[in-house]
N, C-alpha and C. Protein backbone atom coordinates (compact mmCIF):
# COMPACT_ATOMS: atom_id res chain seq x y z
N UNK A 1 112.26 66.03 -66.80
CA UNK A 1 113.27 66.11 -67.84
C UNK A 1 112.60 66.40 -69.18
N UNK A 2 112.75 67.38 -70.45
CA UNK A 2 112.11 67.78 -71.05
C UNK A 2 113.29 67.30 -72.33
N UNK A 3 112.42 67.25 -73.47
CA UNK A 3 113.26 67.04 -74.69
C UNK A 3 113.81 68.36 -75.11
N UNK A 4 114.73 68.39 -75.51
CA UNK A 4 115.25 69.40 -76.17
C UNK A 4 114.26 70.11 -77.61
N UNK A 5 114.31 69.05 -78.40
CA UNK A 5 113.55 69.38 -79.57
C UNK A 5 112.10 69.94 -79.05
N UNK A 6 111.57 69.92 -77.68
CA UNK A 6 110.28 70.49 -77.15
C UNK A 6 110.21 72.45 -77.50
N UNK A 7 111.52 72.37 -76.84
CA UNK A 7 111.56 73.81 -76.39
C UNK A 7 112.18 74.15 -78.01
N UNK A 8 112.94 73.41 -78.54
CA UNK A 8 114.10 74.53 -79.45
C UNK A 8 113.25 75.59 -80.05
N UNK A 9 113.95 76.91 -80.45
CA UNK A 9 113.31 77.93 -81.16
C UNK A 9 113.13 77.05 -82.18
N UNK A 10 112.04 78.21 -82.71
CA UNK A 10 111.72 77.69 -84.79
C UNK A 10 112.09 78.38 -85.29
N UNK A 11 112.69 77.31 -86.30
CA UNK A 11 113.78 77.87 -87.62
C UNK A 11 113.70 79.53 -87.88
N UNK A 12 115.03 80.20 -87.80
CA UNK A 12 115.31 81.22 -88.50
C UNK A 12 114.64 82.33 -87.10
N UNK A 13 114.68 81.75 -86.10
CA UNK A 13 113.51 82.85 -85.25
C UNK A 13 115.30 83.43 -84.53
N UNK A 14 116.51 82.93 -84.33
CA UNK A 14 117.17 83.00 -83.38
C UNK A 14 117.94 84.22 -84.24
N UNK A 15 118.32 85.60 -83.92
CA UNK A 15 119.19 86.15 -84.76
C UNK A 15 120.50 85.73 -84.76
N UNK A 16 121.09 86.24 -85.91
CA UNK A 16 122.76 86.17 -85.82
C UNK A 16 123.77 87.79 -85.64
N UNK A 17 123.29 87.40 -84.57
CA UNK A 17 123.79 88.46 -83.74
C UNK A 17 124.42 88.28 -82.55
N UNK A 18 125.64 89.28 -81.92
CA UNK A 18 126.01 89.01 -80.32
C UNK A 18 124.94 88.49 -79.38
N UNK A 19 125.27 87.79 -78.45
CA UNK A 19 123.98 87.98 -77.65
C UNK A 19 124.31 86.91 -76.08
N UNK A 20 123.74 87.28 -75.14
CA UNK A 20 123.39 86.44 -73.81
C UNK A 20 122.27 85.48 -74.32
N UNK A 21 122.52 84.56 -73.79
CA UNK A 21 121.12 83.34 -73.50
C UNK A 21 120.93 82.81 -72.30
N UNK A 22 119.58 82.21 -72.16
CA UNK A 22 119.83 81.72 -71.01
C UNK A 22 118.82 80.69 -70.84
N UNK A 23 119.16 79.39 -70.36
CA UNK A 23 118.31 77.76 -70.58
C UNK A 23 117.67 77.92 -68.85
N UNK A 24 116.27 77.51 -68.83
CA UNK A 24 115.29 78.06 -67.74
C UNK A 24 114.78 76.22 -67.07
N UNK A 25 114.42 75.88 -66.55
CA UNK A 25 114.22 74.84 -66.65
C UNK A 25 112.51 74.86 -65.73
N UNK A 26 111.16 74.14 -65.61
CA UNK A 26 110.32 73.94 -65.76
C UNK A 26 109.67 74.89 -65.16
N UNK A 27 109.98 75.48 -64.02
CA UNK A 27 109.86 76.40 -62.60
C UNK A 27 110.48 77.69 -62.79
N UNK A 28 111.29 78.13 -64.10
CA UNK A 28 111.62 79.32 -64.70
C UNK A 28 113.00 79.53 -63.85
N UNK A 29 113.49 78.48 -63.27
CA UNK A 29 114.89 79.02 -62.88
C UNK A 29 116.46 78.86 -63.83
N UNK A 30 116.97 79.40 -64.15
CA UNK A 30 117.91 80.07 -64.73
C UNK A 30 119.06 78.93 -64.50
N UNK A 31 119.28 78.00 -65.42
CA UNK A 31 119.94 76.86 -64.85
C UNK A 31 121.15 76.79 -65.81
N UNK A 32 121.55 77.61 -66.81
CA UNK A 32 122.19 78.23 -67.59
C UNK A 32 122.73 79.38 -68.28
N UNK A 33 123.74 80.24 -68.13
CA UNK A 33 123.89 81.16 -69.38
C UNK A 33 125.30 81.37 -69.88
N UNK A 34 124.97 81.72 -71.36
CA UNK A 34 126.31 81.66 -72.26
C UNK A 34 126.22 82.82 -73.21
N UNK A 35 127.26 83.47 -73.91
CA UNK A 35 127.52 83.97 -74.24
C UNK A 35 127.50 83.94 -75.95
N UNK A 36 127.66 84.65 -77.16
CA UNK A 36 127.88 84.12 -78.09
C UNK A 36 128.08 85.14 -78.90
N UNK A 37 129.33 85.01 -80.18
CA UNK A 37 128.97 86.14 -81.30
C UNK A 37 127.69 86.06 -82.24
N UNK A 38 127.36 85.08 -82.58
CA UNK A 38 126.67 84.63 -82.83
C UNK A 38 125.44 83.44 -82.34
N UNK A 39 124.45 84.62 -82.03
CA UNK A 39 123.57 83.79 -81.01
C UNK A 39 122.84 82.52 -81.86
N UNK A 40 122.48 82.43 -83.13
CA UNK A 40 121.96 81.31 -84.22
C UNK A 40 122.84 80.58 -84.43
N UNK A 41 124.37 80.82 -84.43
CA UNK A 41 125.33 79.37 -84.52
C UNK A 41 125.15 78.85 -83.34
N UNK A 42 125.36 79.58 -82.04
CA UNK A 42 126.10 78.58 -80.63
C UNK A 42 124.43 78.20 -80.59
N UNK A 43 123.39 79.06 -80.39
CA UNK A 43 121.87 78.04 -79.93
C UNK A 43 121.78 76.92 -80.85
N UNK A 44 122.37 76.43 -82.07
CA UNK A 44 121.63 75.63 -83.02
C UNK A 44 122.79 74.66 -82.50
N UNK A 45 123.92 75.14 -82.13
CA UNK A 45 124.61 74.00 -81.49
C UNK A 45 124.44 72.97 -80.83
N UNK A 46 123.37 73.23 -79.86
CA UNK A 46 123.08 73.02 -78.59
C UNK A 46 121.81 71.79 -79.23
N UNK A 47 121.15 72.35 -80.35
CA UNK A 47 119.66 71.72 -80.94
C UNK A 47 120.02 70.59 -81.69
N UNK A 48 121.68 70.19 -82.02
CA UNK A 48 121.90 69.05 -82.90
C UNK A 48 122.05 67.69 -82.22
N UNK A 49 122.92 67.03 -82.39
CA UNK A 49 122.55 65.12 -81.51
C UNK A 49 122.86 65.78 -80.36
N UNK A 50 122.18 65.14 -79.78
CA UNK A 50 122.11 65.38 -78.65
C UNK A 50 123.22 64.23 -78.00
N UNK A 51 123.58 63.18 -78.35
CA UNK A 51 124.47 62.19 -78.34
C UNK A 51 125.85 62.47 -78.10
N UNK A 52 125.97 63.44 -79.35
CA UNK A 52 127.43 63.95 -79.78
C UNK A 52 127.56 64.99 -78.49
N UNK A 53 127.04 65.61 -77.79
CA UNK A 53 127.47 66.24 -76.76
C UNK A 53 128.44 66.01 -75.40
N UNK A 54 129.05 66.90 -74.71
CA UNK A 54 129.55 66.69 -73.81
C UNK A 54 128.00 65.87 -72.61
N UNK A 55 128.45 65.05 -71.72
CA UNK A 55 127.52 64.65 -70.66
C UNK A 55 127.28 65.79 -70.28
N UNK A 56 127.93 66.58 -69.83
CA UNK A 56 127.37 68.05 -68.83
C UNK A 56 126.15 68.38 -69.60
N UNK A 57 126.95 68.96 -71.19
CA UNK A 57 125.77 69.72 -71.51
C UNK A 57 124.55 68.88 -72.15
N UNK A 58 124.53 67.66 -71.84
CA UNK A 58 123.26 66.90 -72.19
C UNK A 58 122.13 66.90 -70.89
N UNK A 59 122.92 66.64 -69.85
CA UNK A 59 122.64 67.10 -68.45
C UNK A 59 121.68 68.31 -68.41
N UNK A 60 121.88 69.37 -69.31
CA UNK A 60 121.99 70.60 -68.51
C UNK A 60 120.22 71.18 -69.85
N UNK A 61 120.62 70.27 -71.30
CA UNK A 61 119.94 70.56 -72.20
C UNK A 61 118.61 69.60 -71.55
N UNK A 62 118.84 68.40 -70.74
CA UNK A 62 117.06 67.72 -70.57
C UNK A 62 116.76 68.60 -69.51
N UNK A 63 117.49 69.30 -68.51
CA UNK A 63 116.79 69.76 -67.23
C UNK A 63 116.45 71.05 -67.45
N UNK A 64 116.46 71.66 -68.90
CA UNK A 64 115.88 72.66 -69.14
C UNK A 64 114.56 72.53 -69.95
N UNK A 65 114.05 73.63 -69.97
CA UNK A 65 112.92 73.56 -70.33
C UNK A 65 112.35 74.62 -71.87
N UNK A 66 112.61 75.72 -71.46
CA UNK A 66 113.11 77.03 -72.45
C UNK A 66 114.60 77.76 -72.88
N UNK A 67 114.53 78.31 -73.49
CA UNK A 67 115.51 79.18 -73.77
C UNK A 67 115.23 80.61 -74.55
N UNK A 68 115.48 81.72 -73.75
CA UNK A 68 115.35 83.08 -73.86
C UNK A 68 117.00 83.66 -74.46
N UNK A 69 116.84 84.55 -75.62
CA UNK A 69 118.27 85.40 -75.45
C UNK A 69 118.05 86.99 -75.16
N UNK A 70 118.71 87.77 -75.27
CA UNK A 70 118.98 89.20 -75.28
C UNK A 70 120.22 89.34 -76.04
N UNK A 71 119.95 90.45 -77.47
CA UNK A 71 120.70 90.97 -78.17
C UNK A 71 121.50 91.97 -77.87
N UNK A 72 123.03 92.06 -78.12
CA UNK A 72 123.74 93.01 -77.18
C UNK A 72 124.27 93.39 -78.97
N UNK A 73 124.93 95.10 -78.44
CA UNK A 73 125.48 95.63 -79.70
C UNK A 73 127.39 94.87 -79.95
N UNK A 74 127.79 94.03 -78.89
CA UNK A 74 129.30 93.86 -79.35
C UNK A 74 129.69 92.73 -78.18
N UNK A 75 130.49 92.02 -78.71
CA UNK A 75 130.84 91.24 -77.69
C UNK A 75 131.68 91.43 -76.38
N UNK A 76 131.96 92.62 -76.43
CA UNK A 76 132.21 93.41 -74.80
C UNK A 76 130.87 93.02 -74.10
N UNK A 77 129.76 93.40 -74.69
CA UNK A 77 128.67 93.63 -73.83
C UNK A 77 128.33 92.29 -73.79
N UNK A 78 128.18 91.42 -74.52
CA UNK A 78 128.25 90.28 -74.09
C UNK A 78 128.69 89.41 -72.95
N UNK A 79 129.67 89.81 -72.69
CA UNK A 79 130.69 89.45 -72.00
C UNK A 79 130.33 89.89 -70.46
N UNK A 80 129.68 91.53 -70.55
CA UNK A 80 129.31 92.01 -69.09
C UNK A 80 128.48 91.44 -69.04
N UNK A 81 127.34 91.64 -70.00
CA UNK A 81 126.00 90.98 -69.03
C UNK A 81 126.03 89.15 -68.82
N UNK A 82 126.77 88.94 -69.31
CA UNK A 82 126.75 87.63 -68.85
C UNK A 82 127.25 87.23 -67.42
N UNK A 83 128.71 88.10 -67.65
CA UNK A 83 129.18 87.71 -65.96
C UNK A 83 128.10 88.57 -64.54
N UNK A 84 127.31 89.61 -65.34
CA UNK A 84 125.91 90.09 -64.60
C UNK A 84 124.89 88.54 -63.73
N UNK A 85 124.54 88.28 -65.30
CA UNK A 85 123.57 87.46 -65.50
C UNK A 85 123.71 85.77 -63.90
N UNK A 86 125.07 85.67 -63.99
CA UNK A 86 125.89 84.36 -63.45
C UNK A 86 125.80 84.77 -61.98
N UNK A 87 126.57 85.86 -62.02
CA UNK A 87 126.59 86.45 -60.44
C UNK A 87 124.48 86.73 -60.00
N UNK A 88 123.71 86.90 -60.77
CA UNK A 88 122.19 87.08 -60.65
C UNK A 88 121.73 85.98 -59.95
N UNK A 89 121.75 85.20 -60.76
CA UNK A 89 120.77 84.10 -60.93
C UNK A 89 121.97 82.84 -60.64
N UNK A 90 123.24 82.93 -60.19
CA UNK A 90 123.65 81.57 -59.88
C UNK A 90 123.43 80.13 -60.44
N UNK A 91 123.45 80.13 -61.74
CA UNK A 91 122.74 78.75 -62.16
C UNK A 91 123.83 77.59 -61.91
N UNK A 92 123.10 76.59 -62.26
CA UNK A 92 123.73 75.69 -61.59
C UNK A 92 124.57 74.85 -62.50
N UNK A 93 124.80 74.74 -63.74
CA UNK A 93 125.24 74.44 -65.00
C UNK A 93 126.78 75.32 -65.46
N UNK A 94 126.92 76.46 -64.65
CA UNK A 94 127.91 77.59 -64.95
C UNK A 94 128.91 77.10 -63.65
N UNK A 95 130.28 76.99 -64.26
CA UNK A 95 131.11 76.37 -63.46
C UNK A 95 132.51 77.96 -63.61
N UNK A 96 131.99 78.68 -64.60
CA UNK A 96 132.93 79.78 -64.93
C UNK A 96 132.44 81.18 -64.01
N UNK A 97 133.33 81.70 -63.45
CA UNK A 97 132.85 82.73 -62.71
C UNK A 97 132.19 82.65 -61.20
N UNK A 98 132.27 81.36 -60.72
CA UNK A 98 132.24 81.25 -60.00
C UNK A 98 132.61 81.46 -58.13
N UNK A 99 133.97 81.79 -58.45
CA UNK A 99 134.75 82.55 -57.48
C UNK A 99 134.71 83.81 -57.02
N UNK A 100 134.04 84.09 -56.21
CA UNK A 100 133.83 85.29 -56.17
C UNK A 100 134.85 86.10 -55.66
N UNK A 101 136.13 85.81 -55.83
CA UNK A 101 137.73 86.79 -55.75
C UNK A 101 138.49 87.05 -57.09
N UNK A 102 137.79 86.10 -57.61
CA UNK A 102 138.17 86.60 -59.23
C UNK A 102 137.11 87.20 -59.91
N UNK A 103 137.81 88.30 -60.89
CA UNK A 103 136.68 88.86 -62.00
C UNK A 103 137.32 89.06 -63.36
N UNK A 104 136.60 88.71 -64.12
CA UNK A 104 136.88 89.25 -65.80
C UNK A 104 137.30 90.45 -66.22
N UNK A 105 138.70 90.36 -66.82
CA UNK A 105 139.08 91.59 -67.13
C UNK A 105 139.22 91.65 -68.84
N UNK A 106 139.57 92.60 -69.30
CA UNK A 106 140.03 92.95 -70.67
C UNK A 106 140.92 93.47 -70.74
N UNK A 107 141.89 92.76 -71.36
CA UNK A 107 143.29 93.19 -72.07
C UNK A 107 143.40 94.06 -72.95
């Protein structure tokens, strides 16, 4: 189980930009990914009390280890490579997309 504050990026490193992320845990497996318009608000989210969190995602923040993003140009693309990313790597923290008879559409 790893501290959060181990891994968090350093200050100002995360852009604010669209983007995929994804929380890795010790063995580099992919035990998370999310989406964001802003990849420096939702990651710094994740870096505050750790207390104030849902149980899941406190769960999900000690059994990780790193966190990697990829910058996308719009939150369409966001949106694909993430449901990419889920269907990839199956993590175990992602409870959305799961069904594999349903898929994400746009209105």
């Amino acid at each position: 189980m790893a501290d959060p504050s181990e891994y968090r990026p350093a200050s100002g490193s995360i852009p604010q930009a669209p983007g995929v992320y994804r929380f890795r845990d010790a063995h580099g497996r992919v035990v998370y990914v999310g989406k964001a318009r802003s990849l420096r608000s939702r990651l710094n989210s994740y870096f505050a009390d750790l207390t104030a969190l849902h149980p899941r995602t406190q769960s999900m923040l000690t059994a990780a280890d790193s966190v990697d993003w990829v910058v996308v140009a719009n939150e369409v693309e966001a949106l694909a490579l993430e449901f990419t990313w889920i269907k990839e790597y199956d993590p175990r923290f992602n409870v959305k997309y799961r069904d594999d008879k349903s898929y994400p559409y746009l209105a």
